[in-house]
Protein backbone atom coordinates (compact mmCIF):
# COMPACT_ATOMS: atom_id res chain seq x y z
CA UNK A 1 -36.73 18.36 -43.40
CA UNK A 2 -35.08 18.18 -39.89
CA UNK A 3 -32.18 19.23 -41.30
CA UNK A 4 -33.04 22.53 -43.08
CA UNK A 5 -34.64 23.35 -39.98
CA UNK A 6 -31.77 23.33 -37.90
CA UNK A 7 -29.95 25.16 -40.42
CA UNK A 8 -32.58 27.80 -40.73
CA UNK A 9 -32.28 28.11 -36.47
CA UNK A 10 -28.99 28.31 -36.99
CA UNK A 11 -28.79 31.05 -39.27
CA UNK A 12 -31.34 33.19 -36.86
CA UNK A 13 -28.48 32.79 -34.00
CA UNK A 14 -26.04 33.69 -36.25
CA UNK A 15 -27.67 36.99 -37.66
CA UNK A 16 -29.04 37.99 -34.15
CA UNK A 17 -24.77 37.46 -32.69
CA UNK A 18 -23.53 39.54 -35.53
CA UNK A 19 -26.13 41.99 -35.24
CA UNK A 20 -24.92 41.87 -31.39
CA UNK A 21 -21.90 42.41 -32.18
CA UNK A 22 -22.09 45.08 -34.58
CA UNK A 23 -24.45 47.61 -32.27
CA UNK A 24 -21.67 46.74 -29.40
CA UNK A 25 -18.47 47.64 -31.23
CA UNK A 26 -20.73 51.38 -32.53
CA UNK A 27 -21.12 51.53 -29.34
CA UNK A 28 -17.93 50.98 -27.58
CA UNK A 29 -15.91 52.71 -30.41
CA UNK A 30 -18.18 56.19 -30.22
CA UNK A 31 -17.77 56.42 -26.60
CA UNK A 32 -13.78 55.82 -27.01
CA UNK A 33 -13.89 58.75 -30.04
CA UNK A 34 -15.34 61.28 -27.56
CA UNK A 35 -13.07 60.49 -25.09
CA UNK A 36 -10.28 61.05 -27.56
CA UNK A 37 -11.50 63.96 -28.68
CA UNK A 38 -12.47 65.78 -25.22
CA UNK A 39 -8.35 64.80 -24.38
CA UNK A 40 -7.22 66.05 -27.65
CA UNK A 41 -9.19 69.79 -27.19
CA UNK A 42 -7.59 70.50 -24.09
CA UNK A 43 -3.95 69.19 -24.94
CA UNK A 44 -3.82 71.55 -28.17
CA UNK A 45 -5.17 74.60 -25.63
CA UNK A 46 -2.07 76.59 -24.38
CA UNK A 47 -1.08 77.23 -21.14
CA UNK A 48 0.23 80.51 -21.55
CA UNK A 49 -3.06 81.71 -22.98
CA UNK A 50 -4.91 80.78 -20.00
CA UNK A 51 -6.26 84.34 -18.57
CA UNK A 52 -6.26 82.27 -14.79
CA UNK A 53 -3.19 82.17 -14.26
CA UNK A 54 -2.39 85.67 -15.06
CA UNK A 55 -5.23 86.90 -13.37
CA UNK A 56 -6.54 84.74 -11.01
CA UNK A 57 -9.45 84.84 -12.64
CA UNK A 58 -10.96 81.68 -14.76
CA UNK A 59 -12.68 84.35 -17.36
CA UNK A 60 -11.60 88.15 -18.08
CA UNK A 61 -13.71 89.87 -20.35
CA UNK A 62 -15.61 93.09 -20.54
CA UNK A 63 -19.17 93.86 -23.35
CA UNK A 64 -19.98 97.44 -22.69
CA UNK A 65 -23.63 97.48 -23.24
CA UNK A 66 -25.89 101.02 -23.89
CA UNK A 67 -28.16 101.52 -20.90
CA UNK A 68 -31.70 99.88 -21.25
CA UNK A 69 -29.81 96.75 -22.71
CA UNK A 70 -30.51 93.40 -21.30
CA UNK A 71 -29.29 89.85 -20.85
CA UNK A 72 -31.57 87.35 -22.61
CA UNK A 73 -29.91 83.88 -23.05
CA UNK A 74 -26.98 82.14 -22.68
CA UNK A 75 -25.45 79.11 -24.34
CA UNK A 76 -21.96 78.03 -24.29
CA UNK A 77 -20.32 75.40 -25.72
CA UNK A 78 -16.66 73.72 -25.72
CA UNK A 79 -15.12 76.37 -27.51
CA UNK A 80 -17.70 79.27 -26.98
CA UNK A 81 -19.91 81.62 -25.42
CA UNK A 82 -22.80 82.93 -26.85
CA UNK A 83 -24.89 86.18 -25.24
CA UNK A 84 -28.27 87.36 -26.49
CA UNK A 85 -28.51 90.83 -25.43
CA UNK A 86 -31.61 92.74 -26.17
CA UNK A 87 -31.06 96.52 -27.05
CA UNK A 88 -33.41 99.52 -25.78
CA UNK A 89 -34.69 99.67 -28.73
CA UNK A 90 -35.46 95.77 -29.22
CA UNK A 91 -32.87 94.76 -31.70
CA UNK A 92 -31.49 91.59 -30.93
CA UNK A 93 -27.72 90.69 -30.94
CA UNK A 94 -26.07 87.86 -30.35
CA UNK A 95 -22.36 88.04 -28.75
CA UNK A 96 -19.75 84.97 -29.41
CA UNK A 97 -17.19 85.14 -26.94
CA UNK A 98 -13.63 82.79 -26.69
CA UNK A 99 -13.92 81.05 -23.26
CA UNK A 100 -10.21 80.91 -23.08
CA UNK A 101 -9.31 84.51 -23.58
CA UNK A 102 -12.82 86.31 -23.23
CA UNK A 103 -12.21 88.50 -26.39
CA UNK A 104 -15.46 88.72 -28.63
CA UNK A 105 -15.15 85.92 -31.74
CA UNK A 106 -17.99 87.75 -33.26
CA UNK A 107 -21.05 89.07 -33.22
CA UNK A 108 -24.60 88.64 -35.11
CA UNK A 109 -27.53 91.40 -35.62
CA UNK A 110 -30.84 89.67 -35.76
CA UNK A 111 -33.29 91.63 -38.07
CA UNK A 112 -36.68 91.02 -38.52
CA UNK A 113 -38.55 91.27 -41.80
CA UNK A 114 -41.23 94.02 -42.09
């Protein structure tokens, strides 16, 4: 009876280290892939397509808007730059901009169901 016991302790330990283990190495091994990752964006960016050191400037970019138009939100990401701009006459629109050369990636009408 002593015997099984022990073995039955044992087994706990040994679950509760692997299970250690396992969360640790998730752990250690997403950190490491974000890392990578972050590095790898900004080696494949070119350096000839950076608008600062043309112009000084870290963005160069230009949204003509009508007048009446506002600014609502703004969100950005790695590799964008999203505007919500709210029209005169309340239409929403959202704006995706490149970060790296400020030309518009695309843009979204929002339109609301009657």
């Amino acid at each position: 009876m002593r015997a099984i016991k022990f073995l039955v302790f044992a087994m706990g330990v040994v679950l509760i280290v692997g299970f250690t283990v396992v969360v640790v190495e998730i752990v250690r091994r997403s950190s490491t892939l974000k890392t990578e990752t972050a590095a790898a964006d900004v080696a494949e960016r070119p350096a000839a397509a950076d608008p600062a050191a043309a112009t000084g400037r870290a963005f160069d970019g230009r949204l003509d808007l009508p007048e009446g138009a506002r600014l609502g939100e703004v969100a950005a990401t790695s590799s964008r730059v999203v505007l919500h701009v709210i029209m005169p006459d309340g239409e929403d629109i959202l704006y995706s901009f490149d970060p790296v050369t400020g030309e518009i990636a695309g843009s979204l009408r929002i339109v609301r169901s009657q």
